[in-house]
N, C-alpha and C. Protein backbone atom coordinates (compact mmCIF):
# COMPACT_ATOMS: atom_id res chain seq x y z
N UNK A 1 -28.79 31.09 25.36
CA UNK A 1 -27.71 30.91 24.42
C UNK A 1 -28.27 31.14 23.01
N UNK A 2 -27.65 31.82 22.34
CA UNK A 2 -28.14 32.00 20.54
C UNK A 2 -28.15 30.83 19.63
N UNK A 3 -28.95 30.63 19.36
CA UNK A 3 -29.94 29.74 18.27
C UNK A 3 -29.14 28.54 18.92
N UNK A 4 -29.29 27.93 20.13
CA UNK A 4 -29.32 26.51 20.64
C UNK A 4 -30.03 25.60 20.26
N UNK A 5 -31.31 25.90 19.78
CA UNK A 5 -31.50 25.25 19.05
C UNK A 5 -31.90 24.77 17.89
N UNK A 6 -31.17 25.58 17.07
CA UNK A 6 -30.46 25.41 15.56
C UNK A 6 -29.57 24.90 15.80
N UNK A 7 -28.58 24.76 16.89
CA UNK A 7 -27.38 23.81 16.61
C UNK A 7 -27.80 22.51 17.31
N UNK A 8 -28.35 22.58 18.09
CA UNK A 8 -29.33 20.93 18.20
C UNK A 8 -29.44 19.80 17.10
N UNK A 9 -30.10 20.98 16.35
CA UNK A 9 -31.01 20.58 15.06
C UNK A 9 -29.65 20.06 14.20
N UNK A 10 -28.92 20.06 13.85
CA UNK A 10 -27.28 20.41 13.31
C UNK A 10 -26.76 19.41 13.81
N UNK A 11 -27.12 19.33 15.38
CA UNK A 11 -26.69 17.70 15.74
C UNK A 11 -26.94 16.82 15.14
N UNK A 12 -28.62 16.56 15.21
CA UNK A 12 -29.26 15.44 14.64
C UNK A 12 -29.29 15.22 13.74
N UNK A 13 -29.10 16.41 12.55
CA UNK A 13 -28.75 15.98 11.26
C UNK A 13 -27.31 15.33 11.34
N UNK A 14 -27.14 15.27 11.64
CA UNK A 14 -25.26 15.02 11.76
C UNK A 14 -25.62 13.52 11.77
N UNK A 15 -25.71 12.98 12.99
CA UNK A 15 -26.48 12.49 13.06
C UNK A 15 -27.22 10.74 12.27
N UNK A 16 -28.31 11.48 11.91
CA UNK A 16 -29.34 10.92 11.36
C UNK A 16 -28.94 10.74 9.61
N UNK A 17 -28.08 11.44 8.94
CA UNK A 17 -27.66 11.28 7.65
C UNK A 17 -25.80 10.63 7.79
N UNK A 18 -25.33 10.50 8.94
CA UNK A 18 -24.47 9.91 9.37
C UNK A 18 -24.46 8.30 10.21
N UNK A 19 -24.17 8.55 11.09
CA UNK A 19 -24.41 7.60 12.00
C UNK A 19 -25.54 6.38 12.56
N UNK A 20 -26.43 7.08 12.18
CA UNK A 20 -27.56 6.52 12.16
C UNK A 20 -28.56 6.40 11.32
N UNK A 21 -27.78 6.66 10.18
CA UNK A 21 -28.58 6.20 8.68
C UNK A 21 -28.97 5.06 8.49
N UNK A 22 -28.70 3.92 9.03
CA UNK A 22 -29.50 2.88 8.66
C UNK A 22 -30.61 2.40 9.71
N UNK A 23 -31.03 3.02 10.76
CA UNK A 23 -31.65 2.56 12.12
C UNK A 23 -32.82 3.37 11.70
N UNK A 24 -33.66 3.01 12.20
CA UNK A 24 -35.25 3.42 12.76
C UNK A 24 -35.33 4.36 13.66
N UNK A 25 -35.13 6.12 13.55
CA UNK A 25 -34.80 6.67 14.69
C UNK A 25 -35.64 7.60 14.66
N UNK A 26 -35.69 8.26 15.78
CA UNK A 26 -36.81 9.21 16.36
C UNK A 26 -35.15 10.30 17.20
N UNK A 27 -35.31 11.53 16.41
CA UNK A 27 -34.55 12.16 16.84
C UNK A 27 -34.96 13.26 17.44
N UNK A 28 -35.54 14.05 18.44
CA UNK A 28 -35.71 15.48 19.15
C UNK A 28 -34.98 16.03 19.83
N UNK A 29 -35.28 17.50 19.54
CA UNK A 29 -34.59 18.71 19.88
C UNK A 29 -34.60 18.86 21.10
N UNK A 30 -34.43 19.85 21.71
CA UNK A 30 -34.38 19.94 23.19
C UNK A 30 -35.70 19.75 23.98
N UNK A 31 -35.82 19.20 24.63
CA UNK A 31 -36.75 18.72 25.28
C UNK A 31 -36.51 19.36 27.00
N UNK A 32 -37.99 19.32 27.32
CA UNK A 32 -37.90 19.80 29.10
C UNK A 32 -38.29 18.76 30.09
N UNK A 33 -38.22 18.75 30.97
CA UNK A 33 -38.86 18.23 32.07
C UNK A 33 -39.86 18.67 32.74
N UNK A 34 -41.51 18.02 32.29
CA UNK A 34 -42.51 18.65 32.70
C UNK A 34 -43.46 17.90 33.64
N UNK A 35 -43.97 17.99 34.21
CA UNK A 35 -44.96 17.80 35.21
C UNK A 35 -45.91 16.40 34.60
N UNK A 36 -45.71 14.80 34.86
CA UNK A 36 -46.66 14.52 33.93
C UNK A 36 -47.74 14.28 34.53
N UNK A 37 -48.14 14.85 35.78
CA UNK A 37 -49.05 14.73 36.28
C UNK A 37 -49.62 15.76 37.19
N UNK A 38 -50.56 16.97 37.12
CA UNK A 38 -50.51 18.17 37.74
C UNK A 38 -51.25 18.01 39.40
N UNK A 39 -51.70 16.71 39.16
CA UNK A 39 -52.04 16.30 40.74
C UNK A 39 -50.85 16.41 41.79
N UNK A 40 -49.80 15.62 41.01
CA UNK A 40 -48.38 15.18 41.52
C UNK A 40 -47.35 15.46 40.83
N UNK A 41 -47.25 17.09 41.19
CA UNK A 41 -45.77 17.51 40.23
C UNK A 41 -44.65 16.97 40.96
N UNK A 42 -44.54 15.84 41.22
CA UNK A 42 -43.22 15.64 41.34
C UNK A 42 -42.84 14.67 40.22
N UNK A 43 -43.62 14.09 39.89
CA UNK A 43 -43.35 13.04 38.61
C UNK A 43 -43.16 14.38 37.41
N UNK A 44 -42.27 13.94 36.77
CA UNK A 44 -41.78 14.55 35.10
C UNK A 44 -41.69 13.31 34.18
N UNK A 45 -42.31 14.39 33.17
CA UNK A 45 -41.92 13.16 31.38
C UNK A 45 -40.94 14.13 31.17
N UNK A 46 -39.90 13.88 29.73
CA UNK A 46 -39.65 14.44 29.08
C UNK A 46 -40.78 14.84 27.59
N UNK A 47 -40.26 15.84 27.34
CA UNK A 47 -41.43 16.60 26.48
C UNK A 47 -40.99 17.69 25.52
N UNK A 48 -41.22 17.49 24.42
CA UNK A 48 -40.53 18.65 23.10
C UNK A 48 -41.69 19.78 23.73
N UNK A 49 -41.10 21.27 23.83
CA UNK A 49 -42.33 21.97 23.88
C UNK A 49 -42.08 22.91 22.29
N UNK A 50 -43.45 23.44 21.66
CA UNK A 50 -42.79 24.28 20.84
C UNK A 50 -43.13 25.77 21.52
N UNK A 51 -43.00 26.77 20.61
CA UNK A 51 -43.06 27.89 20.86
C UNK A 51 -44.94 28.54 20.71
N UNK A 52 -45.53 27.40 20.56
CA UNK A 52 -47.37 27.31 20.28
C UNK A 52 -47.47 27.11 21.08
N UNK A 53 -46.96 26.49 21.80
CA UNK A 53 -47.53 25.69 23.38
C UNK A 53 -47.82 24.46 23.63
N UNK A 54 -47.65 23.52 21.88
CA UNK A 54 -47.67 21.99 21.92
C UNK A 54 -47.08 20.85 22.71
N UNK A 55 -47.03 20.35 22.85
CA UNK A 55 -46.11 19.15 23.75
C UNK A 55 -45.94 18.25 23.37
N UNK A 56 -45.03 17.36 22.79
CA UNK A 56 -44.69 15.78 22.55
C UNK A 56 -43.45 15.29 23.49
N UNK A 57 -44.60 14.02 23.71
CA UNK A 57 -43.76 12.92 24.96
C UNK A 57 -42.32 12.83 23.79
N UNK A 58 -41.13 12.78 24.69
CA UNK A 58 -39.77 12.77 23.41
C UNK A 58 -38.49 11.52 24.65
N UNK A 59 -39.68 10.56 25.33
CA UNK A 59 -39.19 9.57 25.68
C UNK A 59 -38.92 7.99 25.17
N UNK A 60 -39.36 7.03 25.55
CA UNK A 60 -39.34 5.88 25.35
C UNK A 60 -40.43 5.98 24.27
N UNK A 61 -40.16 5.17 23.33
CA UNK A 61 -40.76 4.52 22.33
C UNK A 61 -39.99 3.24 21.29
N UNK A 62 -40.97 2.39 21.54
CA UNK A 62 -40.59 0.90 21.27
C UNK A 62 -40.66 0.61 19.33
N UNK A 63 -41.44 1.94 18.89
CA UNK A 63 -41.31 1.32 17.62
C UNK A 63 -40.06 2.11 16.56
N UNK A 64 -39.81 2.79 17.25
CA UNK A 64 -38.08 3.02 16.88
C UNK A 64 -36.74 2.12 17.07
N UNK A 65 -35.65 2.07 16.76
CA UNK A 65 -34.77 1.49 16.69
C UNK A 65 -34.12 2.12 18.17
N UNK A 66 -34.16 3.59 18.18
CA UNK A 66 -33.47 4.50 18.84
C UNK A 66 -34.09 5.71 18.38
N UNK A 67 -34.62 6.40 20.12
CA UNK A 67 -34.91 7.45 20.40
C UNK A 67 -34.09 8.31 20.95
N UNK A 68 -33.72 9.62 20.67
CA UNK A 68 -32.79 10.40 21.24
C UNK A 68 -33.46 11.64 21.72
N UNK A 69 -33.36 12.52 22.80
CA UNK A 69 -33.74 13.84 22.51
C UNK A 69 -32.57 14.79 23.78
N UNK A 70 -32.64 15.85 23.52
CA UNK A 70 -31.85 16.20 24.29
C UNK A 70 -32.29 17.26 25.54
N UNK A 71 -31.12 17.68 26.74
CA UNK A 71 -31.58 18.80 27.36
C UNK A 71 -30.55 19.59 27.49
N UNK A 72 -30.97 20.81 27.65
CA UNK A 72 -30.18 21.77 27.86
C UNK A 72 -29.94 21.63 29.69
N UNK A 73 -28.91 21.27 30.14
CA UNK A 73 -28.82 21.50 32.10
C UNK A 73 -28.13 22.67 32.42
N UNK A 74 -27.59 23.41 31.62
CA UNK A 74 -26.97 24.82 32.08
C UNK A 74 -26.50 25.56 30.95
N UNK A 75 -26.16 26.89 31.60
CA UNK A 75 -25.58 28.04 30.44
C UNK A 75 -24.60 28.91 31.25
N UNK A 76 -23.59 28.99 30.95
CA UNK A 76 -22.83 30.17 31.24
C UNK A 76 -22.00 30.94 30.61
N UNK A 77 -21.92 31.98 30.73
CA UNK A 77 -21.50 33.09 29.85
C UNK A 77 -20.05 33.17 30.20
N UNK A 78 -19.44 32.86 29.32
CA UNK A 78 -17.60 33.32 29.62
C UNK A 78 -17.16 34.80 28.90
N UNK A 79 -15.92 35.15 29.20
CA UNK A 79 -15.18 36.49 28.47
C UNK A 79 -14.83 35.99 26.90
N UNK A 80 -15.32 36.37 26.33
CA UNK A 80 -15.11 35.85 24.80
C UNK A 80 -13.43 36.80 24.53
N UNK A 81 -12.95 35.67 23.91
CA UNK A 81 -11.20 36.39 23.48
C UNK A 81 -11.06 37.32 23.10
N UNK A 82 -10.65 38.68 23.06
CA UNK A 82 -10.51 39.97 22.32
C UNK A 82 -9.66 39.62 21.15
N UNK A 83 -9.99 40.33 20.05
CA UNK A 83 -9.77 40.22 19.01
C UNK A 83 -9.80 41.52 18.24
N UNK A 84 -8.68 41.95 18.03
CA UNK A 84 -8.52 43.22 17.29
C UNK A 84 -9.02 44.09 16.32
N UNK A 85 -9.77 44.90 16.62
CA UNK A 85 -11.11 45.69 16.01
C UNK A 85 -12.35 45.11 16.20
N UNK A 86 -12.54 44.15 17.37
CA UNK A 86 -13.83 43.95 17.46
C UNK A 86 -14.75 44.79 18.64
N UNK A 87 -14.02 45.62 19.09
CA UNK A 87 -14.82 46.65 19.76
C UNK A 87 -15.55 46.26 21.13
N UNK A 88 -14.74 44.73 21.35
CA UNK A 88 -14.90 44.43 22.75
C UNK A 88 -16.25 43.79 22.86
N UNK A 89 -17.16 43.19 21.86
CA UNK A 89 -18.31 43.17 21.73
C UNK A 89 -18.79 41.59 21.46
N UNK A 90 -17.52 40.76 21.26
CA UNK A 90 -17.49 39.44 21.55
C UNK A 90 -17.90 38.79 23.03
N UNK A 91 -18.63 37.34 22.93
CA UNK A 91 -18.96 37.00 24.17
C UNK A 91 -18.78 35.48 23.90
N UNK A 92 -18.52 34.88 24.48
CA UNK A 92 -18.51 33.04 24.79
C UNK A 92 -19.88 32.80 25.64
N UNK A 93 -20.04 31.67 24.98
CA UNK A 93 -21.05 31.03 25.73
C UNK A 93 -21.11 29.62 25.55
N UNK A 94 -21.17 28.64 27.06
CA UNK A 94 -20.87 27.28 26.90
C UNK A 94 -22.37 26.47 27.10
N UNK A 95 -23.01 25.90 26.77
CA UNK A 95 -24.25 25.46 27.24
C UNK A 95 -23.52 23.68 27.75
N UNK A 96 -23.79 23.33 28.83
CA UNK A 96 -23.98 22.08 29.13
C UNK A 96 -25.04 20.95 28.99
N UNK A 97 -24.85 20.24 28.23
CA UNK A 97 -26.06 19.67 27.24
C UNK A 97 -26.66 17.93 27.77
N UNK A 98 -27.51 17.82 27.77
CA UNK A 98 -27.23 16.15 28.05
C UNK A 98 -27.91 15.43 27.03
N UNK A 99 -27.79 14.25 26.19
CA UNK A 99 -28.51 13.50 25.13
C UNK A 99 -28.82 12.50 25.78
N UNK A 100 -30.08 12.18 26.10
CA UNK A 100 -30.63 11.21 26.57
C UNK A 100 -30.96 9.62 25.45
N UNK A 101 -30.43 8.76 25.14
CA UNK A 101 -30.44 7.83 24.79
C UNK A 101 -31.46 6.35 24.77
N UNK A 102 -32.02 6.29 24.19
CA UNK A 102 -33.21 4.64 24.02
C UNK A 102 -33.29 4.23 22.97
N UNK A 103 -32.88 2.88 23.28
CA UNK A 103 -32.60 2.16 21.83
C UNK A 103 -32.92 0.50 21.70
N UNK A 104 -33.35 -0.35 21.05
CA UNK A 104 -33.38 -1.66 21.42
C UNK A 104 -31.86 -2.54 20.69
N UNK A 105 -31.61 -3.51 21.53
CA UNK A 105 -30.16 -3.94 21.34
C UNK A 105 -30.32 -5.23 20.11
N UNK A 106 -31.56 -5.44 19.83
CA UNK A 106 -32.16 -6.68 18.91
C UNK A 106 -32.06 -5.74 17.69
N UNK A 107 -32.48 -4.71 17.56
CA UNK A 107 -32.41 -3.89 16.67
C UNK A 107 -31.00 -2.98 16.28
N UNK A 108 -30.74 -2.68 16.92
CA UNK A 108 -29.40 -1.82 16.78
C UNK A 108 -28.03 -3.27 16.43
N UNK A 109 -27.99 -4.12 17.36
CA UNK A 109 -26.93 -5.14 17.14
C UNK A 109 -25.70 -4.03 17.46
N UNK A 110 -26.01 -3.36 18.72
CA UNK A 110 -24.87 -2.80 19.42
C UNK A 110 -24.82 -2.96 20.98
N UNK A 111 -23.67 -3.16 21.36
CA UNK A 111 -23.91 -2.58 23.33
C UNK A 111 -24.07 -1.29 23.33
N UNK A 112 -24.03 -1.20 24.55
CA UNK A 112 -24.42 0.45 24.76
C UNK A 112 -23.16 1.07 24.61
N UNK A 113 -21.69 0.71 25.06
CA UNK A 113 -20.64 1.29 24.73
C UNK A 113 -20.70 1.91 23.34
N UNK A 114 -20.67 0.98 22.93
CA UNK A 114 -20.28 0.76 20.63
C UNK A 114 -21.15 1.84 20.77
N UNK A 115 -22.65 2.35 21.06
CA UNK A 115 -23.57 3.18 20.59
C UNK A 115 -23.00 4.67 21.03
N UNK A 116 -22.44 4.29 22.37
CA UNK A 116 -21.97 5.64 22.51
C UNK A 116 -21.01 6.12 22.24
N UNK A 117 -20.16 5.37 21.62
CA UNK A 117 -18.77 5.95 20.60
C UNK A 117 -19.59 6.85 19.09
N UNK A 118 -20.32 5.75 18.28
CA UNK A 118 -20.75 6.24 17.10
C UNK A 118 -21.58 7.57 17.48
N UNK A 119 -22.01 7.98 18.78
CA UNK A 119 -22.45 8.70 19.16
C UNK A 119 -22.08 10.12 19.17
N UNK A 120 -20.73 9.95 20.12
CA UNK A 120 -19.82 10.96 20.57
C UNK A 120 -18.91 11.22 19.71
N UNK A 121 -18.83 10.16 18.62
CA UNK A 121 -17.88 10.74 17.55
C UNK A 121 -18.58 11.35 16.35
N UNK A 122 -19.86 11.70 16.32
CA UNK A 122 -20.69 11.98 15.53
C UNK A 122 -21.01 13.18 16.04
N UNK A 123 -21.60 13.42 17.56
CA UNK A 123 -21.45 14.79 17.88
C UNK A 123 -20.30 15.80 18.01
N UNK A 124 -19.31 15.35 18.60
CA UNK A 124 -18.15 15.94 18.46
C UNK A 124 -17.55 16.79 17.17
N UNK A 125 -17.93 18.13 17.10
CA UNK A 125 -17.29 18.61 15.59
C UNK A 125 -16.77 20.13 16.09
N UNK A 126 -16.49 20.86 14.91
CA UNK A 126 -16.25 22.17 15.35
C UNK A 126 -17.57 22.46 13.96
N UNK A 127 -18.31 23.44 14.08
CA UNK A 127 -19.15 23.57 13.07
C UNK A 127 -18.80 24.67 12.10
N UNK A 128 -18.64 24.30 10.52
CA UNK A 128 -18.02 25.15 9.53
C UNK A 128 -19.05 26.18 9.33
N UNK A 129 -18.13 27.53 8.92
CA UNK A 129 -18.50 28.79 8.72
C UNK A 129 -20.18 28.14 7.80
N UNK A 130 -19.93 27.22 6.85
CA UNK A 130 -21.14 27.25 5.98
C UNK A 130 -22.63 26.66 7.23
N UNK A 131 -21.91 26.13 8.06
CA UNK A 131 -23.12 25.75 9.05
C UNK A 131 -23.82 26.82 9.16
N UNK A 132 -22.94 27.91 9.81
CA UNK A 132 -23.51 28.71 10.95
C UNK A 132 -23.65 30.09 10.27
N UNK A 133 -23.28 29.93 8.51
CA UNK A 133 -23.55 31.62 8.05
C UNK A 133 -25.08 32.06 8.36
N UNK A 134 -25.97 31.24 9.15
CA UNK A 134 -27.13 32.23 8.73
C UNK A 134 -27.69 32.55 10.17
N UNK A 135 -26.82 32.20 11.00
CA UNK A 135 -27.25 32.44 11.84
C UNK A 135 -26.31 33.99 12.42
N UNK A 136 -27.45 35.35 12.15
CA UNK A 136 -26.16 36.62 12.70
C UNK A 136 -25.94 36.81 13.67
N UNK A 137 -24.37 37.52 14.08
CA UNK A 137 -23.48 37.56 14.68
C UNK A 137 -22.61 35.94 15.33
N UNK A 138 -23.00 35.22 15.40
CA UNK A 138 -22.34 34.15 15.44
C UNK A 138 -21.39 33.30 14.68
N UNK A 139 -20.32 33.45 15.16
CA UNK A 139 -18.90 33.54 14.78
C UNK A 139 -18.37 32.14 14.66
N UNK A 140 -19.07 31.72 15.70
CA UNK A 140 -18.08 30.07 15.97
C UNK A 140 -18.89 29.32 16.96
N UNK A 141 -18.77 27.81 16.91
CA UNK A 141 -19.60 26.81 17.69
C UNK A 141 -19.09 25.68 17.56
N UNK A 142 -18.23 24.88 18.77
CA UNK A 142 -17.50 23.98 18.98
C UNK A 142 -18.70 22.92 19.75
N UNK A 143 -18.95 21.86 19.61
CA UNK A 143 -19.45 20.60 20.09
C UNK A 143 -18.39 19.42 20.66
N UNK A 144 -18.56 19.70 21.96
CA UNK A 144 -17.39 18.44 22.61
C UNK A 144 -18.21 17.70 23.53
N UNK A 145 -18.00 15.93 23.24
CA UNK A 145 -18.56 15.34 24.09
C UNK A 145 -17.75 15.20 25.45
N UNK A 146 -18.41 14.95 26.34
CA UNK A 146 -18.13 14.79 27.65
C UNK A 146 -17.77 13.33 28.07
N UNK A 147 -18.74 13.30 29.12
CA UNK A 147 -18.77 11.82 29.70
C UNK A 147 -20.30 11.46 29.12
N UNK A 148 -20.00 9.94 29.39
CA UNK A 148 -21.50 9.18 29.25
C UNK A 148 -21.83 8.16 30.83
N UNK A 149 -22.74 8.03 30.75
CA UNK A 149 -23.25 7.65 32.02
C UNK A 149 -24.35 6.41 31.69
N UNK A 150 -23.49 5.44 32.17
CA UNK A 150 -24.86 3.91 31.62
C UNK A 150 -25.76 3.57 32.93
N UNK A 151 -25.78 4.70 33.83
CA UNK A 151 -26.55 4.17 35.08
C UNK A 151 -27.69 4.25 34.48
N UNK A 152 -28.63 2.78 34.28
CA UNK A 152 -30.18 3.79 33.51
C UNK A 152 -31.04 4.16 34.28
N UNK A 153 -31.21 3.45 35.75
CA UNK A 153 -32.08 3.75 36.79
C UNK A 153 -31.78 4.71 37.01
N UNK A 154 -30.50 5.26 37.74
CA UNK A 154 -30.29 6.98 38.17
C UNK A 154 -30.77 7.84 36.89
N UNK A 155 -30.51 7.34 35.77
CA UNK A 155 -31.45 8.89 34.63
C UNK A 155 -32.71 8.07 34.85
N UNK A 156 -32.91 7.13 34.80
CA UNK A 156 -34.16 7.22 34.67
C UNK A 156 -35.18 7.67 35.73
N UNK A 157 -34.69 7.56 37.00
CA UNK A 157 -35.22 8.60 38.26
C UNK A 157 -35.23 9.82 38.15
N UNK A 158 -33.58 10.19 37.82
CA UNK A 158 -33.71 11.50 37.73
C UNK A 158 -34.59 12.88 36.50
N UNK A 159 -34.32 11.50 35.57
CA UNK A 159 -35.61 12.17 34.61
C UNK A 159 -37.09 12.59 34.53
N UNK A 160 -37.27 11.28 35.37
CA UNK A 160 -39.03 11.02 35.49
C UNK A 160 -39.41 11.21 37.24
N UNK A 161 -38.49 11.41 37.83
CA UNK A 161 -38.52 11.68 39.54
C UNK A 161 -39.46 10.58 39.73
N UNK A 162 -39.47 9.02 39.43
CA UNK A 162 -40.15 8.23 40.12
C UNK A 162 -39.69 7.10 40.57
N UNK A 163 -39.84 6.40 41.28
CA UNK A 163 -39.20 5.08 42.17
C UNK A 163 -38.98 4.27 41.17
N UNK A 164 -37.32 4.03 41.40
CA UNK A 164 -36.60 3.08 40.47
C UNK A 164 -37.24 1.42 40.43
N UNK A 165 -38.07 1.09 41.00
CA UNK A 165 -39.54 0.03 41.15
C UNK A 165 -40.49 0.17 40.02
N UNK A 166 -40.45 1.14 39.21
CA UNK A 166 -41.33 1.48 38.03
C UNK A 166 -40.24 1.32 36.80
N UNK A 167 -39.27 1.18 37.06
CA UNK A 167 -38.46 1.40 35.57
C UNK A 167 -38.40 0.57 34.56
N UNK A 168 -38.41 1.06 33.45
CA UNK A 168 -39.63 0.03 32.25
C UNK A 168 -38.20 -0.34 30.94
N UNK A 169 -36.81 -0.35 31.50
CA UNK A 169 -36.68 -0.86 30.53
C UNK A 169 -35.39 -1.99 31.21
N UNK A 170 -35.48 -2.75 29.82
CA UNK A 170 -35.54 -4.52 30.20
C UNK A 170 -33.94 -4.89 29.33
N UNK A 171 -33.34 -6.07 29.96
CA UNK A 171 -32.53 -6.16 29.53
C UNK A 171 -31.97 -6.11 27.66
N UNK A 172 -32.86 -6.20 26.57
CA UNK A 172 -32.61 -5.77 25.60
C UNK A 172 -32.65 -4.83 24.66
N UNK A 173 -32.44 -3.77 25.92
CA UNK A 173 -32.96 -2.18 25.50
C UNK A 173 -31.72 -1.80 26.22
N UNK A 174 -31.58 -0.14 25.37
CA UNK A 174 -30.35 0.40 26.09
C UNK A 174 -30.92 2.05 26.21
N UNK A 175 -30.26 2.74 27.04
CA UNK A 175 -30.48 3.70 28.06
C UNK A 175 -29.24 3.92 28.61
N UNK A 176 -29.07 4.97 27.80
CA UNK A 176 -27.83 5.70 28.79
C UNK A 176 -27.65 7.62 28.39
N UNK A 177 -26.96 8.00 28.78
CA UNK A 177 -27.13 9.64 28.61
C UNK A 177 -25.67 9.85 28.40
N UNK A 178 -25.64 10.93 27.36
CA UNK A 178 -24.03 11.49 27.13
C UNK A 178 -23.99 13.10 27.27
N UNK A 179 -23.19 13.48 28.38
CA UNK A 179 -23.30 14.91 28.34
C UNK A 179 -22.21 15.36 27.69
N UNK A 180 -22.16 16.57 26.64
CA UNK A 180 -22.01 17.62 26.09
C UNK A 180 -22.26 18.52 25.91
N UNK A 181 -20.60 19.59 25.52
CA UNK A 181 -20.86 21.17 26.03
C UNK A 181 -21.01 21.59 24.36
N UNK A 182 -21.62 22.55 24.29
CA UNK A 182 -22.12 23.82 23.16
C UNK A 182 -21.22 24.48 23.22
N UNK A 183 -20.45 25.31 22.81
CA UNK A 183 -19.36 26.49 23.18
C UNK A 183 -20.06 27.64 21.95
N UNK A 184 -20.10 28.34 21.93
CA UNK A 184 -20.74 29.60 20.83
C UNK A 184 -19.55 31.03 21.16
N UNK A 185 -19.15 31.33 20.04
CA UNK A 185 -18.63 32.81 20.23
C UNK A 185 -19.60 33.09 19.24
N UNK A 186 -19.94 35.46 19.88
CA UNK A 186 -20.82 35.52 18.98
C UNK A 186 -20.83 37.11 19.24
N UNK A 187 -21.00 37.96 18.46
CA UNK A 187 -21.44 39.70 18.73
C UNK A 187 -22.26 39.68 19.04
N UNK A 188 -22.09 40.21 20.64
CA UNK A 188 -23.69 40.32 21.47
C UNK A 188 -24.11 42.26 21.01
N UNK A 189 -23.79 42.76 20.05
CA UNK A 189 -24.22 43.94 19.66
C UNK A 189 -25.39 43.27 18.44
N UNK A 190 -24.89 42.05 18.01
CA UNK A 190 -26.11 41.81 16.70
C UNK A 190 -26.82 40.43 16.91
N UNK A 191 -26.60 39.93 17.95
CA UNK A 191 -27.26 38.65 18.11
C UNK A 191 -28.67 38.49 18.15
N UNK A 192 -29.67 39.31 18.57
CA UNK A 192 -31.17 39.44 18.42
C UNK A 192 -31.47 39.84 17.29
N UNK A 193 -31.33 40.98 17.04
CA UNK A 193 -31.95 41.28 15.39
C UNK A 193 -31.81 41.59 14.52
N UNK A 194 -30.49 41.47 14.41
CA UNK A 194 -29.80 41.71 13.29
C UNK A 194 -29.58 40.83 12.41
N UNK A 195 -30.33 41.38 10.83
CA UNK A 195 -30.32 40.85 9.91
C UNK A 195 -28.79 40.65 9.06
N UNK A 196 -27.67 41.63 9.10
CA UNK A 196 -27.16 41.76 8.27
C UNK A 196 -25.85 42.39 9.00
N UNK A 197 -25.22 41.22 9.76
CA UNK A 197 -23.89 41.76 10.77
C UNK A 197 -23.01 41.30 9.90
């Protein structure tokens, strides 16, 4: 998907100069699911990778208020709307997103509900032309939250693939995940390298 994550990044500012301006937060970009142990790839951390080849753990951490980072779980390409003189060269694209959530409840002085409203109403936008002028050929980028999910053992298995017997967080901590879709229209004639569409 085109510059996913620049609009990540767009989240968290959203965000972090919004919503969560007064908290102690640790905000990351898309994050993967990697191997945290190459003896036993079945265990995964989550992990920022960059484009160097660096890695930061972008899980649990206690000296934040609230840690967030996100993943990308899918992409699919739709028929982008025709639009008159565009030469057929429009494309949609929806990414299915998930924000993984950790936060302490002594600190925040929220439930996990309350967190995931200020959450979802913070991600939720349509993003203005001034967002997205610099990114070329990209036309438009809608952010809609989904559902949220307070099971923390099931993400937290499914995150870290390890026996819900290890799970490390305690009743005054919160953990939960909110999935949201990306939507992007965009000229797939100038989306790689074009400076000046």
């Amino acid at each position: 998907m085109p510059y996913l994550n620049e609009i990540v990044d767009i989240v968290n500012t959203t965000l972090a100069t919004g919503k969560l301006k007064t908290y102690n937060r640790k905000l990351f970009g898309i994050s993967e699911l990697l191997p945290r142990n190459f003896n036993n790839a079945q265990d995964t951390i989550p992990a920022l990778v960059t484009n160097f080849g660096s890695t930061m753990f972008s899980g649990f951490d206690d000296k934040f208020d609230i840690v967030i980072y996100h993943r990308c779980i899918s992409t699919s390409i739709e028929e982008g709307a025709v639009l008159f003189g565009d030469g057929l060269n429009t494309s949609r694209e929806t990414a299915e997103m998930r924000m993984v959530v950790f936060g302490q409840r002594k600190k925040l002085q929220v439930q996990p509900q309350q967190m995931s409203f200020l959450l979802t109403s913070g991600v939720q936008q349509q993003l203005a032309k001034s967002q997205i002028s610099n990114y070329a050929g990209l036309f438009g980028c809608v952010i809609e939250a989904n559902t949220t999910n307070y099971d923390g053992v099931g993400i937290f298995t499914n995150e870290y693939k390890i026996a819900a017997s290890r799970y490390p967080v305690h009743p005054d901590h919160l953990y939960f995940a909110i999935d949201y879709t990306i939507t992007t229209d965009y000229d797939i004639t100038c989306i790689n390298d074009c400076s000046n569409c």
